[in-house]
C-alpha atoms as a PDB file:
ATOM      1  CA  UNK A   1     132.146  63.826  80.967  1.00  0.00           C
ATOM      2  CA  UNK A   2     135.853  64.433  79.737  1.00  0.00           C
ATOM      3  CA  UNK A   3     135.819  61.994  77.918  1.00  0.00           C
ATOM      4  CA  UNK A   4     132.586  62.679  76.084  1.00  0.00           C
ATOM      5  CA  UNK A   5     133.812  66.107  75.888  1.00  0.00           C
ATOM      6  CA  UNK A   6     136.941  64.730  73.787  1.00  0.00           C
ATOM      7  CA  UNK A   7     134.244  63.540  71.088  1.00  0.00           C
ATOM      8  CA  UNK A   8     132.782  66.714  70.814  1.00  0.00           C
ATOM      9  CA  UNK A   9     135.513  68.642  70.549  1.00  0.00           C
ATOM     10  CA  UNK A  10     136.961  66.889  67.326  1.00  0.00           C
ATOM     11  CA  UNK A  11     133.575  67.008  65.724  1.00  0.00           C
ATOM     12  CA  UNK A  12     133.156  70.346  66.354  1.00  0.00           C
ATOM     13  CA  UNK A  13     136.645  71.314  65.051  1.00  0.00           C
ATOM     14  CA  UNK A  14     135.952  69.333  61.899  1.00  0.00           C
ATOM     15  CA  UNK A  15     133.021  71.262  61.122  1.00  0.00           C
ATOM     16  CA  UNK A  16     135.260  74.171  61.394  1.00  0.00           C
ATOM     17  CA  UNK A  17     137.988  73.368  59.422  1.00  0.00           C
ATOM     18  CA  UNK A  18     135.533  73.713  56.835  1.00  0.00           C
ATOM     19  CA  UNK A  19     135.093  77.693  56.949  1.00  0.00           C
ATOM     20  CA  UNK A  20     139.089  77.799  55.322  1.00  0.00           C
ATOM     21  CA  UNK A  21     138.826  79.525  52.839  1.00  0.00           C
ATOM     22  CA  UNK A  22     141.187  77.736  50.409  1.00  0.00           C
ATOM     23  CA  UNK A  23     142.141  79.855  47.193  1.00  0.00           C
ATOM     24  CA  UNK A  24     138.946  79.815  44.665  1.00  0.00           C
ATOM     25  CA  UNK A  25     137.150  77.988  48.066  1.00  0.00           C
ATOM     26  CA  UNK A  26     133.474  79.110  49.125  1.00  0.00           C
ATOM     27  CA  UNK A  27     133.466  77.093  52.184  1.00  0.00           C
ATOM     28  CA  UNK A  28     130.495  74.612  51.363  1.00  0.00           C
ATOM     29  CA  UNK A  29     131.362  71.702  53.722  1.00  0.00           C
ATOM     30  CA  UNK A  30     131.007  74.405  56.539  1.00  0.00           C
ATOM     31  CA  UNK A  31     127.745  75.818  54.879  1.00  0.00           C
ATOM     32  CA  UNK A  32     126.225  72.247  54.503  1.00  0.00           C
ATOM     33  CA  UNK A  33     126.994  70.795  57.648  1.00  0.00           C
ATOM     34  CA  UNK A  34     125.751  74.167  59.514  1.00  0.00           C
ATOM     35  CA  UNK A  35     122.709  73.892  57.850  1.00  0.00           C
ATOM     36  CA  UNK A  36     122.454  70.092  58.695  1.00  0.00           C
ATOM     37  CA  UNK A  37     123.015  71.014  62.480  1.00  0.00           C
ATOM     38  CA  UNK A  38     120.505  73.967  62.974  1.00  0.00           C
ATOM     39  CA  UNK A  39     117.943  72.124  61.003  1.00  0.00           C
ATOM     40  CA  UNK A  40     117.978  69.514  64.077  1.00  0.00           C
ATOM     41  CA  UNK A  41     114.488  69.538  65.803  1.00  0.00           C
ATOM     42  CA  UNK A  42     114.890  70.343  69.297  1.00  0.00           C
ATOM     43  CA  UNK A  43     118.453  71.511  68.875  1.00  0.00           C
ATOM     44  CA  UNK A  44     118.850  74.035  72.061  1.00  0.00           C
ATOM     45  CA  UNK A  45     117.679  71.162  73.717  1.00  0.00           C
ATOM     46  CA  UNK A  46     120.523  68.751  72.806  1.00  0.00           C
ATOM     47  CA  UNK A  47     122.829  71.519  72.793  1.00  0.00           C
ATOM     48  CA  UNK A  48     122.188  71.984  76.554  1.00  0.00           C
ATOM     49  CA  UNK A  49     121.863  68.471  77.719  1.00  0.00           C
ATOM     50  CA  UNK A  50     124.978  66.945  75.335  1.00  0.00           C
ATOM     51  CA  UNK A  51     127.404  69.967  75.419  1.00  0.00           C
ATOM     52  CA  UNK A  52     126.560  71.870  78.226  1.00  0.00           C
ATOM     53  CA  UNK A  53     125.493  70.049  81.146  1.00  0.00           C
ATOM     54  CA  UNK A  54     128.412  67.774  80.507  1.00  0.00           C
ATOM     55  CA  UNK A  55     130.358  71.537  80.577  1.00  0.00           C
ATOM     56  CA  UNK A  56     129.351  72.455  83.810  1.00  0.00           C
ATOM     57  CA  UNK A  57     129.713  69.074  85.389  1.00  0.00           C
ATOM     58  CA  UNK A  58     133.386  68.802  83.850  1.00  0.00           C
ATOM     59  CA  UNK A  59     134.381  72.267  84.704  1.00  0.00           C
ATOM     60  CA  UNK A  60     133.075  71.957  88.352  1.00  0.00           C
ATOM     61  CA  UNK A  61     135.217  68.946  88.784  1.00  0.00           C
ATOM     62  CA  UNK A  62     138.112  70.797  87.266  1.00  0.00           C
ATOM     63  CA  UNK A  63     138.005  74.055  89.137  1.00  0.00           C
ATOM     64  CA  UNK A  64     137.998  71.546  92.512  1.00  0.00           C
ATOM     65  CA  UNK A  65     141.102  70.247  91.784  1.00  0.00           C
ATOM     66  CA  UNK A  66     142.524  73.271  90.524  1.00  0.00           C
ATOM     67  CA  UNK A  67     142.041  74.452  94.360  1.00  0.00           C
ATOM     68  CA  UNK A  68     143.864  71.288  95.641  1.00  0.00           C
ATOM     69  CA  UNK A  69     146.289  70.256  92.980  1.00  0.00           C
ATOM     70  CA  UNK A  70     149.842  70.361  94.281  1.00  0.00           C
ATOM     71  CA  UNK A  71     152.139  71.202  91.531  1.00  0.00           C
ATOM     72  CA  UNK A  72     155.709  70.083  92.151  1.00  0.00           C
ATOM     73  CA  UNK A  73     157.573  71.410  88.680  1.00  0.00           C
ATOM     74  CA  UNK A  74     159.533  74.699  89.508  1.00  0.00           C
ATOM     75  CA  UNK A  75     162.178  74.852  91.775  1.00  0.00           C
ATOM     76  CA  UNK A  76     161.489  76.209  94.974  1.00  0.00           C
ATOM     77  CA  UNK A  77     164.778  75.632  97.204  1.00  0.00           C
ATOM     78  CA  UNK A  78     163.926  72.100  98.411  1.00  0.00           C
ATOM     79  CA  UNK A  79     160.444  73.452 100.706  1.00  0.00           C
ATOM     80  CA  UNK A  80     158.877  71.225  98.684  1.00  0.00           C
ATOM     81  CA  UNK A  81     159.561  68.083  96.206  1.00  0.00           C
ATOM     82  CA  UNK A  82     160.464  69.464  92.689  1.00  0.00           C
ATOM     83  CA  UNK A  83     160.394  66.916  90.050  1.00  0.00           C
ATOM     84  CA  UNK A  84     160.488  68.282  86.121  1.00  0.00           C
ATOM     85  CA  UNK A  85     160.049  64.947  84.646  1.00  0.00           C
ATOM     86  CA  UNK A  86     157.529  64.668  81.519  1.00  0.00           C
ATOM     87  CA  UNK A  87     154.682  63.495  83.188  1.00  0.00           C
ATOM     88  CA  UNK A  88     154.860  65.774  86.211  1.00  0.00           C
ATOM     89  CA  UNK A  89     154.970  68.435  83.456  1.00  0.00           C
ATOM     90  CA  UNK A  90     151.923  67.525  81.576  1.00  0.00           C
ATOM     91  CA  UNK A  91     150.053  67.152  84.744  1.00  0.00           C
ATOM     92  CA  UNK A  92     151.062  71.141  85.658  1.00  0.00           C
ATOM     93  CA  UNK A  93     150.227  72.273  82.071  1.00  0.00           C
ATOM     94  CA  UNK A  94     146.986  70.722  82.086  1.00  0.00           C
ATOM     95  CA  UNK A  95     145.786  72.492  85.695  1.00  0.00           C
ATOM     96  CA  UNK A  96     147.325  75.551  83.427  1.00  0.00           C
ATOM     97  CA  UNK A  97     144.934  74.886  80.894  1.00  0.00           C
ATOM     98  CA  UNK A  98     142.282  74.461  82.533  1.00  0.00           C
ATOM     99  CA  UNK A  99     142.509  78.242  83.358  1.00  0.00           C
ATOM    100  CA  UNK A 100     142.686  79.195  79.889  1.00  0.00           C
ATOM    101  CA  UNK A 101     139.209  77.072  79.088  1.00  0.00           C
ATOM    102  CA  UNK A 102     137.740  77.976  81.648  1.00  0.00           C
ATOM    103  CA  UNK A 103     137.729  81.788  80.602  1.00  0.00           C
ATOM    104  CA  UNK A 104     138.145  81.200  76.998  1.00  0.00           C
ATOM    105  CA  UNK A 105     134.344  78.832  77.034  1.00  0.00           C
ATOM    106  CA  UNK A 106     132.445  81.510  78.875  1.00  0.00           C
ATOM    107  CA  UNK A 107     133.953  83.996  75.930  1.00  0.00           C
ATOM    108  CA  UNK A 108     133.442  81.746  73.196  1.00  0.00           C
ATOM    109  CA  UNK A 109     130.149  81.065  74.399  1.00  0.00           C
ATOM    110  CA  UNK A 110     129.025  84.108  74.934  1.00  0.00           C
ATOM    111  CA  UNK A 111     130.424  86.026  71.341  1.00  0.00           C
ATOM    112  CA  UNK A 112     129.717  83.473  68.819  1.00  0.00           C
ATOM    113  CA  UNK A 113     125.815  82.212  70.344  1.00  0.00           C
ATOM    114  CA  UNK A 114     124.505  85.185  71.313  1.00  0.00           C
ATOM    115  CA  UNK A 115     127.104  88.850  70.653  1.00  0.00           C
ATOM    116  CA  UNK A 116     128.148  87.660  66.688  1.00  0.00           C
ATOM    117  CA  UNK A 117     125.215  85.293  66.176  1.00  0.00           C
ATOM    118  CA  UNK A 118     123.596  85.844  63.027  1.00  0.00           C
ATOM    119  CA  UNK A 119     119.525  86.791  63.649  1.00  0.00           C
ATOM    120  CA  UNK A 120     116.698  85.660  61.472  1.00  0.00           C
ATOM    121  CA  UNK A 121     114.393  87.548  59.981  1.00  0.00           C
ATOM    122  CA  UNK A 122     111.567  87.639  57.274  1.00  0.00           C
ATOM    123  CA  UNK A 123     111.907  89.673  53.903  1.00  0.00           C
ATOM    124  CA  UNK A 124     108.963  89.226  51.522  1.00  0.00           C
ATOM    125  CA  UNK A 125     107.543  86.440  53.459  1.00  0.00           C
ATOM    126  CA  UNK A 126     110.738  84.123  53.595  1.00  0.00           C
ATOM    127  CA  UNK A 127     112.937  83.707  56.114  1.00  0.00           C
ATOM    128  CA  UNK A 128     116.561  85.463  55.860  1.00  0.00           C
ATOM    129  CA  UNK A 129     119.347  85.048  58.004  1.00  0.00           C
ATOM    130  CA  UNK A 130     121.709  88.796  58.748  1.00  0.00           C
ATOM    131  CA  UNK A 131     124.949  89.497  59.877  1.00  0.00           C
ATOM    132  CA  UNK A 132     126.897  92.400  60.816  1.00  0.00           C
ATOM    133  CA  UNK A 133     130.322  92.408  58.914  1.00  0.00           C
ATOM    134  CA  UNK A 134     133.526  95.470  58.190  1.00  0.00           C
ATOM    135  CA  UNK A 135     133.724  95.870  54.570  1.00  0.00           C
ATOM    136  CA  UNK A 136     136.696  94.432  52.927  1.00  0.00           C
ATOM    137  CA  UNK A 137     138.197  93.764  49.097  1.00  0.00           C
ATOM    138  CA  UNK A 138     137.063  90.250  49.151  1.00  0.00           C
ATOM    139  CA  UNK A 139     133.611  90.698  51.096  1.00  0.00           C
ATOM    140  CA  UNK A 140     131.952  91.135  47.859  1.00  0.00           C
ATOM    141  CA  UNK A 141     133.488  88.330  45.931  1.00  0.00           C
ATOM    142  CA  UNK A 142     132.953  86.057  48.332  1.00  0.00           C
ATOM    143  CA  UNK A 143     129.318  87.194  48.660  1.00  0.00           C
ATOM    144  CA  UNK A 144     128.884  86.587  45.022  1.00  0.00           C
ATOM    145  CA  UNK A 145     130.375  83.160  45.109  1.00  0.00           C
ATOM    146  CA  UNK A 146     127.816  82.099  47.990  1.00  0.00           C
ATOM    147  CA  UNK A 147     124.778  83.964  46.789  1.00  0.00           C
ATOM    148  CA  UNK A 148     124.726  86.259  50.233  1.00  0.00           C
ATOM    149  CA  UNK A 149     123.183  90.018  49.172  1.00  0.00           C
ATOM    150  CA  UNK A 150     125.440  93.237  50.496  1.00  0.00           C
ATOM    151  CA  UNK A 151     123.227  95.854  51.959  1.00  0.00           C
ATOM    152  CA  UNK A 152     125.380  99.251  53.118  1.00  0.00           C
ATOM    153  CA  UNK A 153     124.073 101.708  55.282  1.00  0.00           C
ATOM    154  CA  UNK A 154     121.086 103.558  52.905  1.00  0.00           C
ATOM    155  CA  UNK A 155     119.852 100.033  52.217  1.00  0.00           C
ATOM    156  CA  UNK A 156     119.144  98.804  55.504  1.00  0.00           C
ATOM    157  CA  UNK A 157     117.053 100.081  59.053  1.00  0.00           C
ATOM    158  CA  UNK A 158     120.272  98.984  61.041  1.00  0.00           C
ATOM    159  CA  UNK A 159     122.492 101.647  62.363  1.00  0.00           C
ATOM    160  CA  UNK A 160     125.884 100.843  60.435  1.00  0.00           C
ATOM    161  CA  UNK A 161     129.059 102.083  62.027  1.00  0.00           C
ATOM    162  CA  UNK A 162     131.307 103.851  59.047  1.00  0.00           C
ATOM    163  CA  UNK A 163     132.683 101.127  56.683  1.00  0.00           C
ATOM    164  CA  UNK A 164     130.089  98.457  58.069  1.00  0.00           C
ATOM    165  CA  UNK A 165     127.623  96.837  55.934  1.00  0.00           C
ATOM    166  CA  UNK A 166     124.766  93.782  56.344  1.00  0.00           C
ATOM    167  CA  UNK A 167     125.178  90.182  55.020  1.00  0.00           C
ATOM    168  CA  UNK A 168     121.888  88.729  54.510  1.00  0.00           C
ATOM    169  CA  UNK A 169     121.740  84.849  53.195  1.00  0.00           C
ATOM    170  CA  UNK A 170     119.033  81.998  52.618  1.00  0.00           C
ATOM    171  CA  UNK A 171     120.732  80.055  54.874  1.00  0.00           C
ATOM    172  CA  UNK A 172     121.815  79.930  58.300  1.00  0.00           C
ATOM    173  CA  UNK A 173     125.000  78.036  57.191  1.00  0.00           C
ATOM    174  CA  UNK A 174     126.095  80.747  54.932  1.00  0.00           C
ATOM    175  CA  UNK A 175     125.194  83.763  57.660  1.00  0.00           C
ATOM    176  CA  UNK A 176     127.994  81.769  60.053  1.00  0.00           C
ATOM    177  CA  UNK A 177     130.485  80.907  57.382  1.00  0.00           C
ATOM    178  CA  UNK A 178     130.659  85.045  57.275  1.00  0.00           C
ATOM    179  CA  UNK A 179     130.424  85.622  60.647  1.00  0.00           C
ATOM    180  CA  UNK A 180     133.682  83.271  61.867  1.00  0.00           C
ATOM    181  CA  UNK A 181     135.205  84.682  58.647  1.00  0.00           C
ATOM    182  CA  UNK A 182     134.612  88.399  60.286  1.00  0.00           C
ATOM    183  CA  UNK A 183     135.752  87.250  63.306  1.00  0.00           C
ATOM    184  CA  UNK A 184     139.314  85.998  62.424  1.00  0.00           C
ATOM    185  CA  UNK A 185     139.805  89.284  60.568  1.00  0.00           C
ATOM    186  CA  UNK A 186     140.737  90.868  63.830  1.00  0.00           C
ATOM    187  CA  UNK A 187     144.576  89.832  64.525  1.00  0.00           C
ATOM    188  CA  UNK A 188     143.945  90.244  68.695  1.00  0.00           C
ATOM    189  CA  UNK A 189     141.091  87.267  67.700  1.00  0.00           C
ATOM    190  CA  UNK A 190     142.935  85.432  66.274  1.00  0.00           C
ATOM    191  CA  UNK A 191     145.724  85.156  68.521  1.00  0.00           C
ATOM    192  CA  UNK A 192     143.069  84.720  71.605  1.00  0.00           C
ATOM    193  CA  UNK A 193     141.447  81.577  69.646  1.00  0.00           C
ATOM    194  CA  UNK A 194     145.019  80.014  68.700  1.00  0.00           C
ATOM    195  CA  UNK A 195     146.298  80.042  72.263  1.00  0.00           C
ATOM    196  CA  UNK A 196     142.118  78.359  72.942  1.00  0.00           C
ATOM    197  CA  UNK A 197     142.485  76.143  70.577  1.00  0.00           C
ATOM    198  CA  UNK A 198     146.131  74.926  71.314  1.00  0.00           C
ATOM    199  CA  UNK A 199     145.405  74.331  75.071  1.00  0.00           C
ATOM    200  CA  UNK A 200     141.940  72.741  74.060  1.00  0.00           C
ATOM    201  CA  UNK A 201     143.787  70.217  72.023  1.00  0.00           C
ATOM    202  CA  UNK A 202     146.356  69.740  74.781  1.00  0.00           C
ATOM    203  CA  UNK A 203     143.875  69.653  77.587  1.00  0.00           C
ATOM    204  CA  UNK A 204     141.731  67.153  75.423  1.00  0.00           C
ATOM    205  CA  UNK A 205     144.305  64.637  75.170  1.00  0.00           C
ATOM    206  CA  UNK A 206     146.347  64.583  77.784  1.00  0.00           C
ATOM    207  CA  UNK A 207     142.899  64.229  79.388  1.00  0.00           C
ATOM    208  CA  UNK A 208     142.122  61.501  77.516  1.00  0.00           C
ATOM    209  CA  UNK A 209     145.705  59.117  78.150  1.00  0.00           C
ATOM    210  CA  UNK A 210     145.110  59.835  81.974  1.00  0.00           C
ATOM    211  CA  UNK A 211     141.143  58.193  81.711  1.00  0.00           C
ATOM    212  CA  UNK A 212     143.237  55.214  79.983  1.00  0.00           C
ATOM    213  CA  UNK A 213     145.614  54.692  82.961  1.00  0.00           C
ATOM    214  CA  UNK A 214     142.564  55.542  85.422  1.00  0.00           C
ATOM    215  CA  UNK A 215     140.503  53.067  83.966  1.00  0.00           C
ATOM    216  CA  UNK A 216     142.949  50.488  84.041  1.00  0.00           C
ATOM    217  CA  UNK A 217     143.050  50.426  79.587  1.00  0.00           C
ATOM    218  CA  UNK A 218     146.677  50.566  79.758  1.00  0.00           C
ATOM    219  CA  UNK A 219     149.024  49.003  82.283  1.00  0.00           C
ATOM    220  CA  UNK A 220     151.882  48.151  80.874  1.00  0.00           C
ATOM    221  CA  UNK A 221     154.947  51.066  80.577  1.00  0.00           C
ATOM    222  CA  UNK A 222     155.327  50.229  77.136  1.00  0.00           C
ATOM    223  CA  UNK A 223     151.458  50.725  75.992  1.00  0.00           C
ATOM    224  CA  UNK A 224     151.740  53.917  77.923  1.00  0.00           C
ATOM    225  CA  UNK A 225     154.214  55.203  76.790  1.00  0.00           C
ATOM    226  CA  UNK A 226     153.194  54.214  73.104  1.00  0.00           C
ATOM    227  CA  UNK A 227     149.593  56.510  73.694  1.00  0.00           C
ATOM    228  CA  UNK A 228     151.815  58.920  75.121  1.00  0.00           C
ATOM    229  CA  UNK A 229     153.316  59.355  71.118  1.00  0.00           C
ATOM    230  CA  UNK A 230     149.683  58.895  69.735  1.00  0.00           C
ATOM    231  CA  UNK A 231     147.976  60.986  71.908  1.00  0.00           C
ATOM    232  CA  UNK A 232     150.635  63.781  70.782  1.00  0.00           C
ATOM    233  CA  UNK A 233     149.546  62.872  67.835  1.00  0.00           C
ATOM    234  CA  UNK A 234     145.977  63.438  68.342  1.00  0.00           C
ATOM    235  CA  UNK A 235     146.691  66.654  70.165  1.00  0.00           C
ATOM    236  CA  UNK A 236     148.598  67.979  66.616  1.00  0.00           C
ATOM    237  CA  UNK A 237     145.785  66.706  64.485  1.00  0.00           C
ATOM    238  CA  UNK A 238     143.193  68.731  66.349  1.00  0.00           C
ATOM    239  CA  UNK A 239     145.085  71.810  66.878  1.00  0.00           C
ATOM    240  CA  UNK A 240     145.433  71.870  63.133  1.00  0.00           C
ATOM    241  CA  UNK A 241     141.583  71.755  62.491  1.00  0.00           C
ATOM    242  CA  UNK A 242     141.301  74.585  64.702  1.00  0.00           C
ATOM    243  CA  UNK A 243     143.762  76.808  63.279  1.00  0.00           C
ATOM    244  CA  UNK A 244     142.813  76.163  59.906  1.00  0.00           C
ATOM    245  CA  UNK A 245     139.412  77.778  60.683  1.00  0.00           C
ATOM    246  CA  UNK A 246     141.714  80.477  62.437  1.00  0.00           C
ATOM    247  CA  UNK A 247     143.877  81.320  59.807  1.00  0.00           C
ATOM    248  CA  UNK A 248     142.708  79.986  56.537  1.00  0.00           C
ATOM    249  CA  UNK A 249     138.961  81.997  56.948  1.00  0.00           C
ATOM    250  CA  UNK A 250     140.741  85.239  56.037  1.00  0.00           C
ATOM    251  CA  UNK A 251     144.663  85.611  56.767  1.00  0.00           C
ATOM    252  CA  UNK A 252     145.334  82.773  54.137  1.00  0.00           C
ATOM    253  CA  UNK A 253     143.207  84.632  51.723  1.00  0.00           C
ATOM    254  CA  UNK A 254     142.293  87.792  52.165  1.00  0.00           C
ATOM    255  CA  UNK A 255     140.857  88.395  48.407  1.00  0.00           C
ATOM    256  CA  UNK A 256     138.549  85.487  48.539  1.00  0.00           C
END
């Protein structure tokens, strides 16, 4: 299940990457392959038997040994056997991790499917996709460049809070590319989702080197050692995807 977890994790931080907002950007490849995804027949279906069965069944397993790990990295006047070598390090950070997933999931989960989610609607007999959004200097550029329509307060039944206005696209695709967008605008999300993403990208691959020496993949010290470096590697690449969504949807850019 880690392991199949690993898989999904990079594809779903690719997709994401895609909602930076480079300068002049309108965040297509994020637009198209949303679209792609929710157009799936079926797809609550496959997202509960291929990402979260294989959640629960992972996390269950993880919050066991959480219980009965032994951690022997800090000092603790010789009670116990203290040994700060690498590996003994990454095996503390990812119990640590683990932690951090396991509340930052249920969040995730919890804001961006069903809190932030975008709701469909019909408007003249075709269906419309709406989000709630704060009103910023590049809101309405940005709305332009992706054909989404602006609706304030005396436009709309919804009860606005001041400075709040409705997003409403064509497109399911462009209705999330706004809503992560709104998201990373607050500086306290951002920060939340780096340190999720980080230890995601840790967890994932540090995860992944241990299933290789499990499994019996890699025996020699030299081939481990060697993933070790790759695997760091891995863990750098991913983190990046993830923070460019972070960053790049609005802090890079904040006239797009």
């Amino acid at each position: 299940m880690g392991l199949w977890l690993v898989i999904y994790l990079i594809v779903h931080l690719i997709v994401n990457s895609q909602a930076t907002l480079w300068l002049g950007d309108d965040g297509i490849g994020f637009i198209r392959l949303v679209n792609l995804l929710e157009s799936l027949p079926y797809l609550q279906v496959f997202e509960i038997v291929l990402i979260g069965i294989p959640i629960l069944i992972h996390g269950y397993w993880g919050v066991k040994r959480i219980f009965t790990a032994k951690l022997n990295l800090s000092p603790n006047e010789g009670r116990t056997p203290s040994l700060p070598f690498p590996r003994n390090r990454a095996f503390s950070w990812q119990r640590w991790t683990s932690w951090i997933l396991l509340f930052g999931i249920v969040g995730h989960v919890i804001q961006m499917r069903f809190v932030e989610m975008p709701k469909k609607v019909r408007v003249d007999n075709e269906e419309r996709f709406i989000v709630r959004l704060n009103h910023d200097s590049g809101l309405n550029t940005l709305a332009e460049r992706i054909h989404a329509t602006i609706l304030t307060d005396d436009q709309t039944y919804f009860l606005l809070k001041q400075d709040q206005v409705v997003a409403m696209t064509a497109t399911p695709g462009k209705a999330m590319l706004l809503m992560v967008r709104e998201t990373f605008k607050s500086p306290l999300m951002s920060v939340l989702y780096t340190i999720f993403v980080i230890a995601a990208s840790f967890h994932a691959f540090n995860g992944f080197w241990t299933s290789l020496i499990t499994w019996g993949a890699i025996l020699s010290y030299r081939s481990q050692k060697a993933m070790i470096a790759l695997s760091w590697v891995g863990c750098g690449l991913l983190a990046f995807l993830g923070l460019a969504a972070i960053w790049g949807s609005y802090w890079l850019n904040l006239r797009t």
